[in-house]
PDB file of N, CA and C in Angstrom:
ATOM      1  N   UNK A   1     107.610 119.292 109.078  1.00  0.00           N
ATOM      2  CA  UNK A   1     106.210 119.560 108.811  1.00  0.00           C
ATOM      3  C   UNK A   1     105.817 120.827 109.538  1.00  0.00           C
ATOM      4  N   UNK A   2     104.908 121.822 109.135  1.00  0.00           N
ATOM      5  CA  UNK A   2     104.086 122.671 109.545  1.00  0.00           C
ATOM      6  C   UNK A   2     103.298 122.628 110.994  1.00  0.00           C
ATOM      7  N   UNK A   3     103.276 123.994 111.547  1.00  0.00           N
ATOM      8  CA  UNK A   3     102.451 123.770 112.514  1.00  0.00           C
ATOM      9  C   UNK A   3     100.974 123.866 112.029  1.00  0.00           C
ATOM     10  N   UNK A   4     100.767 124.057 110.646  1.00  0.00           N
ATOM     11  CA  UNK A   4      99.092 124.442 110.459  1.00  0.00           C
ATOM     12  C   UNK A   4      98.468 125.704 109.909  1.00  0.00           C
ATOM     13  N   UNK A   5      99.397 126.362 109.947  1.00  0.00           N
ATOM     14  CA  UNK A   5      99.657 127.482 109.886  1.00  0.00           C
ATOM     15  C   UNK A   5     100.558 128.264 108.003  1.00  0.00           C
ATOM     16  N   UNK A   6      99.987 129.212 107.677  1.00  0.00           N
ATOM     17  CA  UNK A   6     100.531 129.524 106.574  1.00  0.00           C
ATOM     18  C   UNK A   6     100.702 131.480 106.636  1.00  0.00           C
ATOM     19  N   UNK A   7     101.487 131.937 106.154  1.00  0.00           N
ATOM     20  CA  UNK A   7     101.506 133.220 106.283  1.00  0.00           C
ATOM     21  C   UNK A   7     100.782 133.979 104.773  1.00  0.00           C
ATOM     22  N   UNK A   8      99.559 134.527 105.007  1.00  0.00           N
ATOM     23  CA  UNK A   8      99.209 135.385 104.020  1.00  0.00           C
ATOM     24  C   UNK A   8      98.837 136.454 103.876  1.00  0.00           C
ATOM     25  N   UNK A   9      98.893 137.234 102.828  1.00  0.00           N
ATOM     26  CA  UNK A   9      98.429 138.671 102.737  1.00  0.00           C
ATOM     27  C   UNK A   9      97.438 139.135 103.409  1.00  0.00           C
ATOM     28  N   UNK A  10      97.065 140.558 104.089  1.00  0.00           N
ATOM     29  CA  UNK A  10      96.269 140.740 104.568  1.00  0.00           C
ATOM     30  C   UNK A  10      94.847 141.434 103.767  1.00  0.00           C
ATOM     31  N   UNK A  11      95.347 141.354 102.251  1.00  0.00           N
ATOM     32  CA  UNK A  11      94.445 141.427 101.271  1.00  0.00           C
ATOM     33  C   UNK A  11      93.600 140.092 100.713  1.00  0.00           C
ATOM     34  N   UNK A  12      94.361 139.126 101.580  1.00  0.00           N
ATOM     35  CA  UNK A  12      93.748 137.841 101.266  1.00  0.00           C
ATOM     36  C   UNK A  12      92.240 137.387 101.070  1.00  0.00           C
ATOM     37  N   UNK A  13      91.421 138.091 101.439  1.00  0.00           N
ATOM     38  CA  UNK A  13      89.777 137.997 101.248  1.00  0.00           C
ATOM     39  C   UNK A  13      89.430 138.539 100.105  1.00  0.00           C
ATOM     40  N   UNK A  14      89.901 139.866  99.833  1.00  0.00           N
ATOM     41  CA  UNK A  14      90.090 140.684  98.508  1.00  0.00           C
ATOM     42  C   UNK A  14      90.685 140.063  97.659  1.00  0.00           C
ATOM     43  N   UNK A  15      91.875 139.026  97.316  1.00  0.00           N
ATOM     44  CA  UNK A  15      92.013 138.370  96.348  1.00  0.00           C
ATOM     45  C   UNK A  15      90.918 137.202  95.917  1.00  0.00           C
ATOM     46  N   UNK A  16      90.468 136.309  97.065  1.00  0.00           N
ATOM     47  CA  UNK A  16      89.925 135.368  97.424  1.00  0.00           C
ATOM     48  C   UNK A  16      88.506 135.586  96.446  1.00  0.00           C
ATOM     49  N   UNK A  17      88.034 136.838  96.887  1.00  0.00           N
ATOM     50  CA  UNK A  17      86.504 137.430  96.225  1.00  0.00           C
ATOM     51  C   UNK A  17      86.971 137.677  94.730  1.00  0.00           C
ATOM     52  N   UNK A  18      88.298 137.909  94.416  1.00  0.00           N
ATOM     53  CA  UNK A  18      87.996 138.587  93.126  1.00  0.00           C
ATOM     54  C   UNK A  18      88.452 137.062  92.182  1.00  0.00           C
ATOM     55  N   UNK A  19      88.862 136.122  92.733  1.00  0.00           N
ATOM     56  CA  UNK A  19      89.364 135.058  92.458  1.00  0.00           C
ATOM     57  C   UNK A  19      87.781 133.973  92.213  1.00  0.00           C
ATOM     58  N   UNK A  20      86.795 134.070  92.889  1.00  0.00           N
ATOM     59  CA  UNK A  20      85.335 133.793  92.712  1.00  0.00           C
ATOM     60  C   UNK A  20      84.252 134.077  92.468  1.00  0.00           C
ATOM     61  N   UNK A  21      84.384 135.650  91.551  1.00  0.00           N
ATOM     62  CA  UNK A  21      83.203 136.422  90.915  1.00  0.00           C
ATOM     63  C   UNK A  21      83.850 135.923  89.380  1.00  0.00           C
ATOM     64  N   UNK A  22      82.968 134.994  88.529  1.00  0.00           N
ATOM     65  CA  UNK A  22      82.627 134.280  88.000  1.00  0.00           C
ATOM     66  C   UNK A  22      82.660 135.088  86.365  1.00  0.00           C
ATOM     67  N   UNK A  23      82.382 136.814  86.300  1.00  0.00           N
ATOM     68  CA  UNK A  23      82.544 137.964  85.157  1.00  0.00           C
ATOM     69  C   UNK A  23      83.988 138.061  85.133  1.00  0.00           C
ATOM     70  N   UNK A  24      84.475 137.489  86.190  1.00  0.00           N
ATOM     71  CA  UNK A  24      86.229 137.880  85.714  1.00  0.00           C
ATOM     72  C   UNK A  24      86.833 136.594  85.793  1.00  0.00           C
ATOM     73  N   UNK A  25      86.670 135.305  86.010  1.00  0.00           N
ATOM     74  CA  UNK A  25      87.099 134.288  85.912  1.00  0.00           C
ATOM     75  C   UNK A  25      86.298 132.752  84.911  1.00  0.00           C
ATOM     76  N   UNK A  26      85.402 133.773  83.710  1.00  0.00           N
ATOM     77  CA  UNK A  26      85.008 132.973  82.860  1.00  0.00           C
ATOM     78  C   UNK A  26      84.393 131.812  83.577  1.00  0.00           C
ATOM     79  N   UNK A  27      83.661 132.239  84.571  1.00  0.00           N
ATOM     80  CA  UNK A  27      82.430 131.312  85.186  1.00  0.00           C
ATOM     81  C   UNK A  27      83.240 130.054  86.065  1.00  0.00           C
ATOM     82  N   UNK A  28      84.461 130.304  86.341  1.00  0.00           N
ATOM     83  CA  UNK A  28      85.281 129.459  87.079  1.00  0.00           C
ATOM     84  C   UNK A  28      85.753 129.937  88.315  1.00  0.00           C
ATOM     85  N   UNK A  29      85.148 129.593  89.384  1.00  0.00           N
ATOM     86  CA  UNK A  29      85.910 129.477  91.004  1.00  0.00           C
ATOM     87  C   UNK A  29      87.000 129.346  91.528  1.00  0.00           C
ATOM     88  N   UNK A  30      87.938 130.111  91.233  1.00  0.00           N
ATOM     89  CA  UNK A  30      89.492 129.244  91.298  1.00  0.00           C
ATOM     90  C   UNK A  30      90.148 129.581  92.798  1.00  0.00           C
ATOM     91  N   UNK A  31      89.013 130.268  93.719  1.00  0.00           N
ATOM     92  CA  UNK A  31      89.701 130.742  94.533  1.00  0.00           C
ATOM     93  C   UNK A  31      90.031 129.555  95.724  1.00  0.00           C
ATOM     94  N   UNK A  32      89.498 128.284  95.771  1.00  0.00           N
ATOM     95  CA  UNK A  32      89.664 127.526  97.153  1.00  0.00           C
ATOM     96  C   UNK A  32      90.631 126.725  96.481  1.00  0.00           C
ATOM     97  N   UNK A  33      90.844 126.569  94.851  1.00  0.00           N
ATOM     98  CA  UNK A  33      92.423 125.819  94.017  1.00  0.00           C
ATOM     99  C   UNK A  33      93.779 127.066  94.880  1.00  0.00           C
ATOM    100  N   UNK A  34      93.558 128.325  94.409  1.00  0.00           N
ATOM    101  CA  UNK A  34      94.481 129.273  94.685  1.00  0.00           C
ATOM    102  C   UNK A  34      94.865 129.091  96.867  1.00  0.00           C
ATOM    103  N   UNK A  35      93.602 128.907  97.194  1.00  0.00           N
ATOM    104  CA  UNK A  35      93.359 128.940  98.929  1.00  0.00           C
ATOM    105  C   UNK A  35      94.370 127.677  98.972  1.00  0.00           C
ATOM    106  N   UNK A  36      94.176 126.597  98.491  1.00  0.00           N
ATOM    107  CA  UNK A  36      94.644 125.132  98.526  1.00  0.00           C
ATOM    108  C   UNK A  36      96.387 125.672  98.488  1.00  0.00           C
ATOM    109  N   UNK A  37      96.962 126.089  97.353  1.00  0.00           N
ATOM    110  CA  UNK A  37      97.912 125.844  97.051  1.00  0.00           C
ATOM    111  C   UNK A  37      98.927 127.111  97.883  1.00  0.00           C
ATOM    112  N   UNK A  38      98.276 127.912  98.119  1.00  0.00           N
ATOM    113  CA  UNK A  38      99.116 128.858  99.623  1.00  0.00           C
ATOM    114  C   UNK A  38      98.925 128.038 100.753  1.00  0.00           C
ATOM    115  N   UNK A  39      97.791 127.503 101.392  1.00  0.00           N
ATOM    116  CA  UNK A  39      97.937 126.526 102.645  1.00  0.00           C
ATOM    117  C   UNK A  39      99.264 125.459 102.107  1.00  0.00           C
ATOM    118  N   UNK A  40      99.614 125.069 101.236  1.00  0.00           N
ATOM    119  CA  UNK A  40     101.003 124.539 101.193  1.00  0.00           C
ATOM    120  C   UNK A  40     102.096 125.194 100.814  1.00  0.00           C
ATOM    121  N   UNK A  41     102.089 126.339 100.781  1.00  0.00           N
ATOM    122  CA  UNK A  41     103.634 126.625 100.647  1.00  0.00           C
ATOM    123  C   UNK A  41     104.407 127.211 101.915  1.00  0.00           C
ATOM    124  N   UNK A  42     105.498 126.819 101.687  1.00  0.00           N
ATOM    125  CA  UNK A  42     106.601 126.490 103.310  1.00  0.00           C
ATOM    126  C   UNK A  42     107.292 127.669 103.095  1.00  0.00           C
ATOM    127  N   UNK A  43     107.350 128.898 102.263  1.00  0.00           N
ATOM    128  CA  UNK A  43     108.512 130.244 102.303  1.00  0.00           C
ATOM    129  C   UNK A  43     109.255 129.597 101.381  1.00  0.00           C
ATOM    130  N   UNK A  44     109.239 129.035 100.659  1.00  0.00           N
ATOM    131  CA  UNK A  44     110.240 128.835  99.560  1.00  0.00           C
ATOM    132  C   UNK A  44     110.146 128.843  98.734  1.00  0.00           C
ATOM    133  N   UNK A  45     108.863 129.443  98.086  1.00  0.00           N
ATOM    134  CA  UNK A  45     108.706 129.894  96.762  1.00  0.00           C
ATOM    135  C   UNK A  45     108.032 128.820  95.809  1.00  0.00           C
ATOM    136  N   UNK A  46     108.216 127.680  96.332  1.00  0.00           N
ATOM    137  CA  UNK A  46     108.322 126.537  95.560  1.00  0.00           C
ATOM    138  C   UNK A  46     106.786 125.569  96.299  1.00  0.00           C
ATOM    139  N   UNK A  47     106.120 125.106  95.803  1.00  0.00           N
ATOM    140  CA  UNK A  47     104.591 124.430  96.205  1.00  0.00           C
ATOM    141  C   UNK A  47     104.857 122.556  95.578  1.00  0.00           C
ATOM    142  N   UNK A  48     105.122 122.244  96.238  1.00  0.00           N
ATOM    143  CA  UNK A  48     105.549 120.350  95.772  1.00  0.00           C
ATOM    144  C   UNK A  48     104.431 119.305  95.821  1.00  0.00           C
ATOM    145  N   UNK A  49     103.818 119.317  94.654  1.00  0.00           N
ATOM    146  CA  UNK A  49     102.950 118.476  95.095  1.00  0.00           C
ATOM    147  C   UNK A  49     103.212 116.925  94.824  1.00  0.00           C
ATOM    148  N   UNK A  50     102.864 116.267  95.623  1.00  0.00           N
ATOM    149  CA  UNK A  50     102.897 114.746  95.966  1.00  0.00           C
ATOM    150  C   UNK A  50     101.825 114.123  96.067  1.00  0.00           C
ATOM    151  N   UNK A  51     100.760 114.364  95.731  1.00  0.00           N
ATOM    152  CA  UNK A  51      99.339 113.104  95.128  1.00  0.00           C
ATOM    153  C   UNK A  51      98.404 113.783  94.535  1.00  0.00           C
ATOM    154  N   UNK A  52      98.417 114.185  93.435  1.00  0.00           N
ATOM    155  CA  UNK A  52      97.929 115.373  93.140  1.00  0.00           C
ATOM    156  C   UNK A  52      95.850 114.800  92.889  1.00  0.00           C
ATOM    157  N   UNK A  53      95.815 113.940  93.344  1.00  0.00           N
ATOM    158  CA  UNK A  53      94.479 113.650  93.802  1.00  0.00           C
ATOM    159  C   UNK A  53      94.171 114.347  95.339  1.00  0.00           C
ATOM    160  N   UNK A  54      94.579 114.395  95.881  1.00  0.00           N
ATOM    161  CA  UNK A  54      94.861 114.776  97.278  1.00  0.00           C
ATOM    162  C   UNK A  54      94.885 116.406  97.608  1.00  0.00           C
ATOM    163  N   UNK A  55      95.437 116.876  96.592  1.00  0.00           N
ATOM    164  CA  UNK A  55      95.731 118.478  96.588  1.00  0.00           C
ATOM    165  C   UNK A  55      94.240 118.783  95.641  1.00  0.00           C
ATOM    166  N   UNK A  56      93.440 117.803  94.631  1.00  0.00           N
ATOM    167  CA  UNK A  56      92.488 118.211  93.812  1.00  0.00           C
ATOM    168  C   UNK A  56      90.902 118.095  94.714  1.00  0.00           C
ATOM    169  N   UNK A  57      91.389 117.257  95.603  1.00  0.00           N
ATOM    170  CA  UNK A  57      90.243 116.693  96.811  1.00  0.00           C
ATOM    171  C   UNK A  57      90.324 117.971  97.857  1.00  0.00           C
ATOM    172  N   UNK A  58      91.098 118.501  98.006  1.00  0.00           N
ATOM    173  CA  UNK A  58      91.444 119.881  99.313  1.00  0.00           C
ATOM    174  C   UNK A  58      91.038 120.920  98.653  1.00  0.00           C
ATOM    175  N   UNK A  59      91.105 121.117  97.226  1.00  0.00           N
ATOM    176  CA  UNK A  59      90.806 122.101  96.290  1.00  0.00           C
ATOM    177  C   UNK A  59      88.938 122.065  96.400  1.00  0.00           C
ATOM    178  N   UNK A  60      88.092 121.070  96.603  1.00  0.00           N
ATOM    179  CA  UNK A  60      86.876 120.976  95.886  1.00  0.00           C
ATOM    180  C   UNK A  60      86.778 120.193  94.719  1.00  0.00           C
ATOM    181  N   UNK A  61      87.790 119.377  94.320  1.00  0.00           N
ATOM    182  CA  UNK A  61      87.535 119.144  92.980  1.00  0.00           C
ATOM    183  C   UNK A  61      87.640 117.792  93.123  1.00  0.00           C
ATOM    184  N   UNK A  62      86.112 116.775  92.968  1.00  0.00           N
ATOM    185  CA  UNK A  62      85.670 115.409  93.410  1.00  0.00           C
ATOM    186  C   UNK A  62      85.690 114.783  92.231  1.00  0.00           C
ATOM    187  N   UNK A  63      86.397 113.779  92.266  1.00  0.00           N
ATOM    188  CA  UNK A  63      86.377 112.991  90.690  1.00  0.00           C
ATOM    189  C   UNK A  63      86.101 111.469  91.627  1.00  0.00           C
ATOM    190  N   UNK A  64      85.928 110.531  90.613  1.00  0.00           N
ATOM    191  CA  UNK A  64      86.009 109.131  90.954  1.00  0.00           C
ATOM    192  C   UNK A  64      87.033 108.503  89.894  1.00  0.00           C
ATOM    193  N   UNK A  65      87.065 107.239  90.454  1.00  0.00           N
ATOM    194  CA  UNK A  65      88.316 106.339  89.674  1.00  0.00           C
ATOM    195  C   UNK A  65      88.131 106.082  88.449  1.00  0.00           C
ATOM    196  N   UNK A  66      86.667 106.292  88.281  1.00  0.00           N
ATOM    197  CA  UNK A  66      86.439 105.948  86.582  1.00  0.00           C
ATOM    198  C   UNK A  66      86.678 107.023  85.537  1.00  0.00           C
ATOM    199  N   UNK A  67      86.009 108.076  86.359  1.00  0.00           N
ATOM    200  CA  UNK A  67      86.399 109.312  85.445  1.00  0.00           C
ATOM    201  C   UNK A  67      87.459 110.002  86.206  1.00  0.00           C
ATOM    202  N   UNK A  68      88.565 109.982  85.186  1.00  0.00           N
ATOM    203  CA  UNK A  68      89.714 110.963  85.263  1.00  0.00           C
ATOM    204  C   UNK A  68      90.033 112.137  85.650  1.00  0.00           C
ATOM    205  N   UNK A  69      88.631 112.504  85.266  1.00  0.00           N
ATOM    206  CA  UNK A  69      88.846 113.908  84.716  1.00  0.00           C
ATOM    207  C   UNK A  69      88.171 115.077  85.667  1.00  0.00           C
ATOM    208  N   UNK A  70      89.043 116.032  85.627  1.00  0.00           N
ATOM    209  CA  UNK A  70      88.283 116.965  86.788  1.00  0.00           C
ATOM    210  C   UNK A  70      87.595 117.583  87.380  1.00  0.00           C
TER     211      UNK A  70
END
């Protein structure tokens, strides 16, 4: 396991912003999904997810048991 820690670009705010102005991402926020899924990757290229309720809950994205859907 990780110390907590993830290594990222130092353009990372600059992706982050252009990833949540809403004229270039068809009114969709994708930047704390994109934030989510670099806080898990280990240098191997590869992102494994294992409860993918869990990775959609770290993302921002709140569903309940009744509705499925995201």
């Amino acid at each position: 396991m990780g110390s907590g820690w993830f290594k990222g670009p130092r353009t990372l705010p600059l992706i982050l912003a252009f990833l949540s102005d809403e004229k270039l991402t068809a009114g969709r926020d994708t930047s704390r999904v994109h934030l989510e899924l670099m806080a898990r990757h280990m240098d191997g290229g590869v992102i494994e997810i294992g409860n993918e309720a869990d990775h959609a809950y770290a993302a921002g994205r709140y569903f309940s048991a009744a509705n499925s859907a995201f």
